[in-house]
N, C-alpha and C. Protein backbone atom coordinates (compact mmCIF):
# COMPACT_ATOMS: atom_id res chain seq x y z
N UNK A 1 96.97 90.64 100.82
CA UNK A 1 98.39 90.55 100.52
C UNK A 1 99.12 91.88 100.71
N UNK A 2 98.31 92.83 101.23
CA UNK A 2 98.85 94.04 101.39
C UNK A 2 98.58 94.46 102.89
N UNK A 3 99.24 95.15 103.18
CA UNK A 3 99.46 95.99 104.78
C UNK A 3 99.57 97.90 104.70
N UNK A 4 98.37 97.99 105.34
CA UNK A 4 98.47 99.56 105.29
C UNK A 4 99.75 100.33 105.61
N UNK A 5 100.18 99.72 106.81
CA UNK A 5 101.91 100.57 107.08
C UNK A 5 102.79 100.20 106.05
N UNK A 6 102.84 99.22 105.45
CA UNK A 6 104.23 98.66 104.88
C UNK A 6 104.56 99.86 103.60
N UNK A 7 105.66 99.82 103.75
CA UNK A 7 106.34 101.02 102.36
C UNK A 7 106.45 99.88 101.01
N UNK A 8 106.26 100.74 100.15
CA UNK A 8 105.91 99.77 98.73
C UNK A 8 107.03 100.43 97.98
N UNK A 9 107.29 99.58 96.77
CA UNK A 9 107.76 100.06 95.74
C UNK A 9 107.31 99.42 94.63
N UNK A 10 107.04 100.64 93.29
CA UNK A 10 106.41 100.05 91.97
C UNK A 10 107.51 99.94 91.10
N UNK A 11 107.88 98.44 90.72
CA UNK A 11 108.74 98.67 89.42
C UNK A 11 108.58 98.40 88.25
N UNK A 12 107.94 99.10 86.95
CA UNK A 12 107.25 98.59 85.71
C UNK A 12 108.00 98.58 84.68
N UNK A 13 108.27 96.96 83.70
CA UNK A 13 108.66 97.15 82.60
C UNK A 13 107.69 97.20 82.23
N UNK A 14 107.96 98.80 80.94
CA UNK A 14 106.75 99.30 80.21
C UNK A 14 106.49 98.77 79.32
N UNK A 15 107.19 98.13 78.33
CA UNK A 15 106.98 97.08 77.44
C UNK A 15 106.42 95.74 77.36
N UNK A 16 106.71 95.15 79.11
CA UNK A 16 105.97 94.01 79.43
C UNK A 16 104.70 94.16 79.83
N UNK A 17 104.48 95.12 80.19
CA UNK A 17 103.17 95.85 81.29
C UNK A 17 102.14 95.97 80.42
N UNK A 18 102.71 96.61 78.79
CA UNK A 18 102.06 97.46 77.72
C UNK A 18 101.45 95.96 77.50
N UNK A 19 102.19 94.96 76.75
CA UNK A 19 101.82 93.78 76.01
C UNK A 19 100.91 92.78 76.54
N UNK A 20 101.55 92.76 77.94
CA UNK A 20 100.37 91.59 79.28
C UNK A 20 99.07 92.70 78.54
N UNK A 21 98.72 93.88 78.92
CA UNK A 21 97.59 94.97 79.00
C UNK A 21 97.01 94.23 77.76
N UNK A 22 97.42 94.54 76.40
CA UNK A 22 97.15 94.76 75.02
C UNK A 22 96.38 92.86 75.14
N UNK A 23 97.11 92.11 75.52
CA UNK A 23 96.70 90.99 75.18
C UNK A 23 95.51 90.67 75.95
N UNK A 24 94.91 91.63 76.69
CA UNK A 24 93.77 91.55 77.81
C UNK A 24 92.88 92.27 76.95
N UNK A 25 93.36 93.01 76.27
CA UNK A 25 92.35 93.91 75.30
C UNK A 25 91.90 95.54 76.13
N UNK A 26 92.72 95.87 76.74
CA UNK A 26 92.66 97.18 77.47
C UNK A 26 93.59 97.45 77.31
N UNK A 27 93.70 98.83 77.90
CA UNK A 27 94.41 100.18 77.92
C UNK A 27 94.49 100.43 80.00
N UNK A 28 95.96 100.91 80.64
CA UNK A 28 96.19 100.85 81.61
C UNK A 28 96.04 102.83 81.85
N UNK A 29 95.57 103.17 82.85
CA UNK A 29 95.26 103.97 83.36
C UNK A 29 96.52 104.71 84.36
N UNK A 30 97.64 105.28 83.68
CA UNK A 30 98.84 105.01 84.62
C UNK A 30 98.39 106.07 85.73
N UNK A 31 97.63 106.70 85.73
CA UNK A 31 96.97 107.87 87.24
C UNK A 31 96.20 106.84 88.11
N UNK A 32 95.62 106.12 87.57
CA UNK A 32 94.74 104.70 88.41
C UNK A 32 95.71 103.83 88.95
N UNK A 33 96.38 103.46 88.40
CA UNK A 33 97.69 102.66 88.47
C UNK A 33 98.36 103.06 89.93
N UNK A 34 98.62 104.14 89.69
CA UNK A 34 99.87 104.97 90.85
C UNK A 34 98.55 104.97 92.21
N UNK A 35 97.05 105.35 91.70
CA UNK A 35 96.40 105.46 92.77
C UNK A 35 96.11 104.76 93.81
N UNK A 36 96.12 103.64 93.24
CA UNK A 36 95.87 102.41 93.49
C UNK A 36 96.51 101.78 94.35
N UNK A 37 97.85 101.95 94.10
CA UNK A 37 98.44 101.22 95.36
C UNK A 37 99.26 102.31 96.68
N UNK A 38 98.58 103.36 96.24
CA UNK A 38 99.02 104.71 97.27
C UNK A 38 98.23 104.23 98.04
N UNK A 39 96.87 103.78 97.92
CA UNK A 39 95.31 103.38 99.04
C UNK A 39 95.72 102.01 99.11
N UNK A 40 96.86 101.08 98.62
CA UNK A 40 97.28 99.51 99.21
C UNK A 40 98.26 99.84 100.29
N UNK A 41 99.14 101.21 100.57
CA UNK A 41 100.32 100.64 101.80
C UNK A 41 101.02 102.45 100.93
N UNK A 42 102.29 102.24 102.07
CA UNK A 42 102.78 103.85 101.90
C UNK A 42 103.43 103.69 100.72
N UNK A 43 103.29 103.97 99.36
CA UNK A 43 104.26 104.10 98.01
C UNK A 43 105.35 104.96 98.37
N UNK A 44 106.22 104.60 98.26
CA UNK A 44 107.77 105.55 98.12
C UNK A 44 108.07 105.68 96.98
N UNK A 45 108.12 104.73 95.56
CA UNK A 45 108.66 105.26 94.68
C UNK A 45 107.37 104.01 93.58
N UNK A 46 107.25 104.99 92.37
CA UNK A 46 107.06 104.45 91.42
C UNK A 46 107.78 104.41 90.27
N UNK A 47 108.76 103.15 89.77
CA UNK A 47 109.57 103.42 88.73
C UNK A 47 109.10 102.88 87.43
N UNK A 48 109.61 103.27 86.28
CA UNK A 48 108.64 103.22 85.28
C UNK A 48 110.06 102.76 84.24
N UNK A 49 110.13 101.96 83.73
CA UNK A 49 111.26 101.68 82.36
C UNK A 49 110.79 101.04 81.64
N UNK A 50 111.71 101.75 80.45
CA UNK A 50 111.45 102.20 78.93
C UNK A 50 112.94 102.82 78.24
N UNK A 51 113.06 101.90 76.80
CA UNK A 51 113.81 101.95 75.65
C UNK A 51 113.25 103.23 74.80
N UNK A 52 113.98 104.07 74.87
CA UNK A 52 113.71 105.51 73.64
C UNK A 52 114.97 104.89 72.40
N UNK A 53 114.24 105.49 71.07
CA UNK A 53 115.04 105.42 70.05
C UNK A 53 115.06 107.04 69.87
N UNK A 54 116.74 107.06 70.22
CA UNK A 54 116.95 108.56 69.88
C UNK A 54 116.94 109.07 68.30
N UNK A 55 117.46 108.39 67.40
CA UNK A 55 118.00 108.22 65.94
C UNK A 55 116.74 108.70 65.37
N UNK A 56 115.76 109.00 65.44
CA UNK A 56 114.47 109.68 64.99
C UNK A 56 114.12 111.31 65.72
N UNK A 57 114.26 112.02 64.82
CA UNK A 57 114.04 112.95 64.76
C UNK A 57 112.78 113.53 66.24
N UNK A 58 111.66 112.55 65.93
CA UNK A 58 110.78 112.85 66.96
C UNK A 58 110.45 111.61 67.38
N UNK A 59 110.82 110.99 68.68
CA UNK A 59 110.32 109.80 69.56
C UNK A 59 108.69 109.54 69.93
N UNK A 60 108.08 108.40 68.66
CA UNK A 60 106.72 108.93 69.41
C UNK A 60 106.18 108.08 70.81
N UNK A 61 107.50 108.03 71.70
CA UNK A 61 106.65 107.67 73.13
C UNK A 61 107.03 108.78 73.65
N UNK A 62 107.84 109.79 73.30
CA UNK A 62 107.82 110.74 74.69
C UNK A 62 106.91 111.52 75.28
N UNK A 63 105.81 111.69 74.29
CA UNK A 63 104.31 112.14 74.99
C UNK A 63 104.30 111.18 76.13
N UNK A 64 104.52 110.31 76.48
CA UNK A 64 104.01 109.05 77.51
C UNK A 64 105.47 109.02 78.78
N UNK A 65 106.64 109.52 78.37
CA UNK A 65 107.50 109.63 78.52
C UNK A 65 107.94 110.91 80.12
N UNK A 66 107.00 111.82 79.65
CA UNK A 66 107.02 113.21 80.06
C UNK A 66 106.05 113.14 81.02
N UNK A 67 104.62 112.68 80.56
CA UNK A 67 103.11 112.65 81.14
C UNK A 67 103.58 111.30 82.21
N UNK A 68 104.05 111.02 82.05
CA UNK A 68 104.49 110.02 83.43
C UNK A 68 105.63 110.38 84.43
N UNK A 69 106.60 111.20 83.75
CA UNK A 69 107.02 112.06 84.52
C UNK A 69 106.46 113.38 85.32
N UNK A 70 105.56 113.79 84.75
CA UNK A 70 105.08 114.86 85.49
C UNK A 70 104.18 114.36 86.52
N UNK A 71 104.03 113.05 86.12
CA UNK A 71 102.50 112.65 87.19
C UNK A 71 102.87 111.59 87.92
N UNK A 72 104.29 111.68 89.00
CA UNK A 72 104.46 110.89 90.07
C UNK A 72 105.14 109.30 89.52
N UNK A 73 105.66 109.31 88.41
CA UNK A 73 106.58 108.20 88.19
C UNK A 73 108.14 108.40 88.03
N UNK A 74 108.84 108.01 88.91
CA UNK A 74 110.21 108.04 88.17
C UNK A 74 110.54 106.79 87.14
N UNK A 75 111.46 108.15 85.82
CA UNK A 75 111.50 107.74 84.71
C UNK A 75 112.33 107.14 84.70
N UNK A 76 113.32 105.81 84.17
CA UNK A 76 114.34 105.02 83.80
C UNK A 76 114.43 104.59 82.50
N UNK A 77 115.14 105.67 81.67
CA UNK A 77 114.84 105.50 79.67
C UNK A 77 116.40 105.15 79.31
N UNK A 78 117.08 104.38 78.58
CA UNK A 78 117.69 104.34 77.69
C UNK A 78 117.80 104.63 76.68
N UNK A 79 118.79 104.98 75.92
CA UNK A 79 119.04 104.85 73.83
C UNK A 79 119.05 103.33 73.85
N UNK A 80 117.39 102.89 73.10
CA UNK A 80 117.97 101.32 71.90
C UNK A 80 118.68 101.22 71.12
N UNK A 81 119.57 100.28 70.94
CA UNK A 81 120.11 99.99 69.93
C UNK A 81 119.02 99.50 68.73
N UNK A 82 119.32 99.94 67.40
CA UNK A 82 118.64 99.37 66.08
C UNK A 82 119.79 98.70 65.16
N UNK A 83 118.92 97.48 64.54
CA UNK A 83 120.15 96.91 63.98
C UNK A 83 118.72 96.36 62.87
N UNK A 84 119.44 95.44 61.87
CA UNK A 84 118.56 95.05 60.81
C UNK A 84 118.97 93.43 61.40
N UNK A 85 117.81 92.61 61.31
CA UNK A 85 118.01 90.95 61.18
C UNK A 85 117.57 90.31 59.81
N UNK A 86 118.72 88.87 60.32
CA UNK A 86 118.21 88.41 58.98
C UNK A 86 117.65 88.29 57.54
N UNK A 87 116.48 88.71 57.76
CA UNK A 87 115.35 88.91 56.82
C UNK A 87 115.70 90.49 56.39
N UNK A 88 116.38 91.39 56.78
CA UNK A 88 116.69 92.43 56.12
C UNK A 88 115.19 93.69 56.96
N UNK A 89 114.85 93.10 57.67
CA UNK A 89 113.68 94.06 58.56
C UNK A 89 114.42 94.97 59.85
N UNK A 90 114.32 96.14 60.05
CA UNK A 90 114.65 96.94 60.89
C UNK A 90 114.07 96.20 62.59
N UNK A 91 115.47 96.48 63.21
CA UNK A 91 114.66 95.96 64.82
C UNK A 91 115.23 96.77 66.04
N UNK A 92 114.86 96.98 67.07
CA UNK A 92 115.05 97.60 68.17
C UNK A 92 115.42 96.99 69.09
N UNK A 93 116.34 97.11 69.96
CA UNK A 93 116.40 96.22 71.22
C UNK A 93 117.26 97.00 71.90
N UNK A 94 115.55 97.07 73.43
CA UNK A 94 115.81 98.16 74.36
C UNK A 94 115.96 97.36 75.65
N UNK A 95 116.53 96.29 76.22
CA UNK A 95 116.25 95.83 77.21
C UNK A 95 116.64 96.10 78.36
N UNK A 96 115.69 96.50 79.61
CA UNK A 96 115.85 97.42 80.62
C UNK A 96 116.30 96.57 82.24
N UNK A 97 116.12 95.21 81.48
CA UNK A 97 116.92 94.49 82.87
C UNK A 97 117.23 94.21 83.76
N UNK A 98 118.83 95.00 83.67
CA UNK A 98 120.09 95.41 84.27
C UNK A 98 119.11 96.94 84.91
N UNK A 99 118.98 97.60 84.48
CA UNK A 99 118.37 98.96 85.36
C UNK A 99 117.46 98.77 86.51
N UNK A 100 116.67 97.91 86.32
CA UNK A 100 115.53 97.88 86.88
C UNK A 100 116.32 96.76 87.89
N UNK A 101 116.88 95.74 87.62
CA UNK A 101 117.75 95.14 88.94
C UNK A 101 118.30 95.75 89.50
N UNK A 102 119.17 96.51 89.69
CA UNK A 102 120.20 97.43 90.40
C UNK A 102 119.23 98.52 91.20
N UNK A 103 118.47 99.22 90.47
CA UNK A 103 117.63 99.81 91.76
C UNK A 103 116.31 99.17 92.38
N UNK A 104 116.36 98.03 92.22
CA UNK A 104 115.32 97.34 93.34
C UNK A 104 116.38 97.29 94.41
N UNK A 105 117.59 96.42 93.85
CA UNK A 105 118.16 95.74 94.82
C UNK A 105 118.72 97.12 96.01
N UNK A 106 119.00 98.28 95.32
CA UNK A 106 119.03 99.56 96.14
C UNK A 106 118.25 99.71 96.87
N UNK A 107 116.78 99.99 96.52
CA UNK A 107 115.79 100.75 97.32
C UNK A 107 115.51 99.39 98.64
N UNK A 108 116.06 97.95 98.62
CA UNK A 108 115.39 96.77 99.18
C UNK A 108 115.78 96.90 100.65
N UNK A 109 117.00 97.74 100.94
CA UNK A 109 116.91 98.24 102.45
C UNK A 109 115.87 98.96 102.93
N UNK A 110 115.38 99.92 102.01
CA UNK A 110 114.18 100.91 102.39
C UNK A 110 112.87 100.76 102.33
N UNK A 111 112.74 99.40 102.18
CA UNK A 111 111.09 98.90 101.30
C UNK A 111 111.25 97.84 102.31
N UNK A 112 109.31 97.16 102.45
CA UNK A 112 108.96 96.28 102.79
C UNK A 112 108.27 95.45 101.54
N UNK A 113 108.14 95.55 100.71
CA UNK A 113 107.15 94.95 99.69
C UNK A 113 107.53 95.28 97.85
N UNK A 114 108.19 94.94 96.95
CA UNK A 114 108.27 95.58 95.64
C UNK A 114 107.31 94.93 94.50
N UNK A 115 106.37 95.74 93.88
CA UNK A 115 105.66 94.66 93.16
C UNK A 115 106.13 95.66 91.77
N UNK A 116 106.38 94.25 90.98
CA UNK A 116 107.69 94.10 90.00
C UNK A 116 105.87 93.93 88.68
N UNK A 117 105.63 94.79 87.76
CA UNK A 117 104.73 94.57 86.73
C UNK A 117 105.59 93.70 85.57
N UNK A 118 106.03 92.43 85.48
CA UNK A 118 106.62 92.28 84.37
C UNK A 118 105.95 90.79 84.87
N UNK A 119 106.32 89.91 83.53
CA UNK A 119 105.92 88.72 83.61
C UNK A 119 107.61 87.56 82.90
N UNK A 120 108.56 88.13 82.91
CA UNK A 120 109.64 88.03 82.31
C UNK A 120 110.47 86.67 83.46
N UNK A 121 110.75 85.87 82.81
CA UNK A 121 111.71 84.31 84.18
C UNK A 121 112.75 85.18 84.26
N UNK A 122 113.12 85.94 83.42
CA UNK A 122 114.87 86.58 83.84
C UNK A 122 114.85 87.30 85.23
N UNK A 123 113.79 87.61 85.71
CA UNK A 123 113.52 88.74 87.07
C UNK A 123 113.90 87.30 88.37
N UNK A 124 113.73 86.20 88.02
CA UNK A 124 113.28 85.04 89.07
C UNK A 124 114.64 85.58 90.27
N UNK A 125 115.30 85.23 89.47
CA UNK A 125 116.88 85.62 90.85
C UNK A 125 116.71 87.08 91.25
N UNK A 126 116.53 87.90 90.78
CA UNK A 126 116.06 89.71 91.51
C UNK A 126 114.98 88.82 92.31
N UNK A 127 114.16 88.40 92.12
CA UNK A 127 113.22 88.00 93.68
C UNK A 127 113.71 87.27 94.36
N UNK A 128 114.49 86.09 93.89
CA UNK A 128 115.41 85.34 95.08
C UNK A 128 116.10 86.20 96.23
N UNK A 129 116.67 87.02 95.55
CA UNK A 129 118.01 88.08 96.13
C UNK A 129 116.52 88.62 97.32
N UNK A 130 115.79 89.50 96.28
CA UNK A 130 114.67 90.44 97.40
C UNK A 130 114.53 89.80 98.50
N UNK A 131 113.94 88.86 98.39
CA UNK A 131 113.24 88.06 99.48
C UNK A 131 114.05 87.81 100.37
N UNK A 132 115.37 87.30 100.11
CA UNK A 132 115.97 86.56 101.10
C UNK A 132 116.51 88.17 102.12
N UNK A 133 116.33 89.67 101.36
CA UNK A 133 116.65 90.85 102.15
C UNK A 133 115.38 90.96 102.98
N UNK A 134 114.28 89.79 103.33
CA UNK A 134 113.09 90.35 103.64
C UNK A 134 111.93 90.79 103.31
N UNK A 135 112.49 91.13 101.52
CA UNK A 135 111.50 91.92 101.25
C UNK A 135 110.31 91.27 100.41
N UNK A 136 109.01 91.48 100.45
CA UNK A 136 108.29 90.48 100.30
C UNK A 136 107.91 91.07 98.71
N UNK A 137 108.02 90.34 97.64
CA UNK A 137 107.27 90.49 96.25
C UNK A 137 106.23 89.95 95.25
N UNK A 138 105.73 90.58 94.95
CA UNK A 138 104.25 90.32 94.54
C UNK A 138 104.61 90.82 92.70
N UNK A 139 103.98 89.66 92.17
CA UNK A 139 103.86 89.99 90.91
C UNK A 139 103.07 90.19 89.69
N UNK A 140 103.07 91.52 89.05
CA UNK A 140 101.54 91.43 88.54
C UNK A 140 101.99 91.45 86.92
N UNK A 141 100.77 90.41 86.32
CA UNK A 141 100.77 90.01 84.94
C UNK A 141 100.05 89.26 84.39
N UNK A 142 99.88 88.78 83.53
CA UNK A 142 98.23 87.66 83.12
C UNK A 142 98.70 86.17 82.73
N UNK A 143 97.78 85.17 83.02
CA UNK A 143 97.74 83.91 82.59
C UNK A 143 96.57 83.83 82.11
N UNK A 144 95.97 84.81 81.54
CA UNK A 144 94.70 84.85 81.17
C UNK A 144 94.64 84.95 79.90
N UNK A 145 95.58 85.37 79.27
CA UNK A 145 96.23 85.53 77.53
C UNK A 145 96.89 84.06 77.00
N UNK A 146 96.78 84.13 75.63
CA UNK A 146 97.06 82.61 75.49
C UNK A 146 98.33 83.08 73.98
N UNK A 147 99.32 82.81 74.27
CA UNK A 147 100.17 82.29 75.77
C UNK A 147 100.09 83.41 76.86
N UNK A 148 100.07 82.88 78.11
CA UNK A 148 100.38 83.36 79.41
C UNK A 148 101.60 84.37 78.79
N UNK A 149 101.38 85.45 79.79
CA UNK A 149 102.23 86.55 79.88
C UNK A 149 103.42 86.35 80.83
N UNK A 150 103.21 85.46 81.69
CA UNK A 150 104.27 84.96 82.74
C UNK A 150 105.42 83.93 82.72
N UNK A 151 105.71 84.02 83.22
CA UNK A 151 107.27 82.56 83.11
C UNK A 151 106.30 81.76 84.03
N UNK A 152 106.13 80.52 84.26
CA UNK A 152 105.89 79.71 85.96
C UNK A 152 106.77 79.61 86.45
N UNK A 153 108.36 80.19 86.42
CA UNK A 153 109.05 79.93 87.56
C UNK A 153 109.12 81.27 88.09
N UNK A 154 108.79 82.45 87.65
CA UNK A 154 108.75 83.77 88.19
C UNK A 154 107.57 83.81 88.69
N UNK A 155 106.42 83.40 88.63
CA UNK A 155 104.95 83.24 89.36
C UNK A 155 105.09 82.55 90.62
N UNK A 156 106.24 81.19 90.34
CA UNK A 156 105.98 80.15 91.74
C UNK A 156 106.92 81.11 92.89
N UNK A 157 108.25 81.64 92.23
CA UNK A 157 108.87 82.09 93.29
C UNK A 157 108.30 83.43 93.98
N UNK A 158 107.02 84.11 93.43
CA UNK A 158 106.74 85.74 94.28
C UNK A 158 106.13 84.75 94.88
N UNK A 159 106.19 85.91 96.23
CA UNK A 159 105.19 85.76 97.50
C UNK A 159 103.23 85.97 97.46
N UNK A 160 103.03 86.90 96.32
CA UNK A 160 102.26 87.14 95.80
C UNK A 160 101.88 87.15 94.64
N UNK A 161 101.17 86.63 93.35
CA UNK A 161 100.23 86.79 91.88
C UNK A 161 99.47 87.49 91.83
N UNK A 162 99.17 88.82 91.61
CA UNK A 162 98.29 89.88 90.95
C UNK A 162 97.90 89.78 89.73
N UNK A 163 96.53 89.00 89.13
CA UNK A 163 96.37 88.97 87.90
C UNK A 163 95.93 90.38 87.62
N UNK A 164 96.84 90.77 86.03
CA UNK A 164 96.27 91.99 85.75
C UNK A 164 94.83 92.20 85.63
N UNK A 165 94.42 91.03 84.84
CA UNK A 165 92.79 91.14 84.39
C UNK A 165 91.78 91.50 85.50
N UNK A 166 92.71 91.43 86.82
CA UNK A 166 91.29 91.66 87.72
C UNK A 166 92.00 93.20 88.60
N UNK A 167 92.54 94.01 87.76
CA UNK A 167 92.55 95.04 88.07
C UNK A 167 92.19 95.93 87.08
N UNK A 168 91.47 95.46 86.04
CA UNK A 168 90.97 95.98 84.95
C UNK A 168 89.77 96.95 85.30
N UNK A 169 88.95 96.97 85.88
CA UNK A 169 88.06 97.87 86.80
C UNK A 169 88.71 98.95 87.47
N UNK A 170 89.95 98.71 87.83
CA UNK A 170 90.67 99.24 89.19
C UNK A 170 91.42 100.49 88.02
N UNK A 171 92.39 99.85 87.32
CA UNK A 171 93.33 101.07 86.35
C UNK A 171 93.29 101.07 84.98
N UNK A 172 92.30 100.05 84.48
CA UNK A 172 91.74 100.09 83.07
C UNK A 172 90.98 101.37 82.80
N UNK A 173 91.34 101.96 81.16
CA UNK A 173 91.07 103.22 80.89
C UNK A 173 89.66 102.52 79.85
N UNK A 174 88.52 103.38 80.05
CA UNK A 174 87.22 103.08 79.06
C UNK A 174 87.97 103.33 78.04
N UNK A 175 86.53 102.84 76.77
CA UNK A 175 86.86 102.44 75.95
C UNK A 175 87.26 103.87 75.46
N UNK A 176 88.18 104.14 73.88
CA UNK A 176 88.36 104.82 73.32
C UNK A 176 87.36 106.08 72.96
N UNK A 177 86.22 105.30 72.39
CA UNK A 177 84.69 106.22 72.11
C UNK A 177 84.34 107.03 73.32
N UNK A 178 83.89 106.39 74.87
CA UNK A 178 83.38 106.75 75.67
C UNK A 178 84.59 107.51 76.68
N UNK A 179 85.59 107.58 76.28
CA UNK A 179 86.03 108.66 76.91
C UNK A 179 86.47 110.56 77.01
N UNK A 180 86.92 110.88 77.72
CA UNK A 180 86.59 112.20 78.21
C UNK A 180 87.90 112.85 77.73
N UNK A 181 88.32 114.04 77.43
CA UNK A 181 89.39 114.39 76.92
C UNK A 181 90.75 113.77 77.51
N UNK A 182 91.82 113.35 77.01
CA UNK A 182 93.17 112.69 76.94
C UNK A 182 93.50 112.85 78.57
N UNK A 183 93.77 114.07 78.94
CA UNK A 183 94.45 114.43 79.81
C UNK A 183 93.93 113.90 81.03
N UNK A 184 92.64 113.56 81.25
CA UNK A 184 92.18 112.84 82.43
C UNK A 184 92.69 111.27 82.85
N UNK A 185 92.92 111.00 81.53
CA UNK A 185 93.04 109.29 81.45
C UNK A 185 94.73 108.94 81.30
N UNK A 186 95.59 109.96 80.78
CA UNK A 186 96.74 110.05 80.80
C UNK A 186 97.27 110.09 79.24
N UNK A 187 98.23 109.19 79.55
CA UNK A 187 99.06 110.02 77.59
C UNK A 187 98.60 108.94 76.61
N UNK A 188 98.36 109.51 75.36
CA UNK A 188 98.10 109.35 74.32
C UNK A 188 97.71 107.50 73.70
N UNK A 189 97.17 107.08 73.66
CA UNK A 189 97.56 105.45 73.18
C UNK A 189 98.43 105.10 72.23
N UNK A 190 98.85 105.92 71.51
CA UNK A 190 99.61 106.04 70.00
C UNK A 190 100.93 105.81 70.88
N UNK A 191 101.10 106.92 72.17
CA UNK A 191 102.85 106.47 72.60
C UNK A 191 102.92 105.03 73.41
N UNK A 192 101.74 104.38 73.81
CA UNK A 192 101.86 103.21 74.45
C UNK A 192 102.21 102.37 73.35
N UNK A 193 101.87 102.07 71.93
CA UNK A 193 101.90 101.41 71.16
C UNK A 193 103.35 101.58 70.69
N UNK A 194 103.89 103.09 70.80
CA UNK A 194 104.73 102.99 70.04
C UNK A 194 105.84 102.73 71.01
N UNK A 195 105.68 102.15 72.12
CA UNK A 195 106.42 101.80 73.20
C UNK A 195 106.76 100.80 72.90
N UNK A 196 105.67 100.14 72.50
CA UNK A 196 105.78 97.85 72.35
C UNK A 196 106.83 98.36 71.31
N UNK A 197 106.63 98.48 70.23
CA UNK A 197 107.28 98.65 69.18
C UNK A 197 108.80 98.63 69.27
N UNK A 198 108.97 99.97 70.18
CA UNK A 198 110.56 100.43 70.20
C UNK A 198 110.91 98.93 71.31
N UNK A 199 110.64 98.47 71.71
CA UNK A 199 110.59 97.54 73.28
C UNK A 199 111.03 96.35 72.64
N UNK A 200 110.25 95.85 71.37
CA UNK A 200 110.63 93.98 70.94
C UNK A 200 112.00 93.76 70.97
């Protein structure tokens, strides 16, 4: 499903990416990740979005925030809004959307291929639009979690299905115990978690 010449583009909601991962029972390797499809076709851009809650003193995803900036992802962060529901419980809502549509649909003159990490039906028309510019999209996320991480109408319309679970070898980080100091494997697990969090 891939072509060595073709120019790629990565576009990850980090919140969807984090949760498909978590419900597989792994941890994503974002240096494996980026590697990975540099050796599938020419990468031009890897974009990465994510909801920051500024209103806290110290954000604990920006360890994950920074370490993905320094290491070949462009960043796309917002301020969430926090509001209280119903039940009187504090909630976040960072939804990245609108961002992540507007620069696919940009970069879709310059790309042959965008593989979109989310499993979300709201993306279905951003692939309608892609495709019909040519551009061919592939989508990676799990049906392997119960419930499925995917919409079926955002699965039927890519050109391509990348189940995450079988790239678990490929950009899955070992286990917690058996690994080697932080910095090899990338940022912290505490800011991935506290990603879902700020993200619902």
């Amino acid at each position: 499903m891939f072509y060595r010449d073709e120019r790629l583009a990565l576009f990850i909601d980090g919140a969807n990416l984090y949760a498909s991962a978590r419900a597989l029972g792994f941890d994503i390797d974002y240096k494996l990740l980026r590697q990975e499809f540099l050796r599938r076709g020419k990468l031009l851009r890897a974009f990465y979005y994510t909801a920051l809650v500024e209103s806290e003193e110290y954000s604990p995803i920006r360890p994950l925030v920074d370490w993905l900036q320094y290491n070949g992802f462009h960043m796309v962060t917002k301020t969430a809004k926090e509001y209280t529901d119903s039940q009187g419980r504090r909630k976040v809502k960072g939804n990245m959307d609108i961002e992540l549509t507007v620069d696919a649909m940009e970069i879709a003159p310059h790309v042959d291929h965008i593989v979109l990490f989310s499993g979300d039906g709201d993306y279905k028309p951003l692939v309608e639009s892609l495709q019909r510019q040519g551009v061919r999209v592939s989508i990676c996320s799990t049906i392997r979690s119960s419930p499925p991480m995917i919409a079926d109408e955002l699965r039927r319309q890519a050109d391509n299905f990348i189940e995450l679970d079988e790239l678990r070898e490929v950009i899955g980080r070992p286990p917690r115990e058996a690994r080697e100091p932080r910095e090899r494997f990338g940022p912290p697990r505490e800011a991935e978690e506290a990603e879902a969090e700020e993200n619902e």
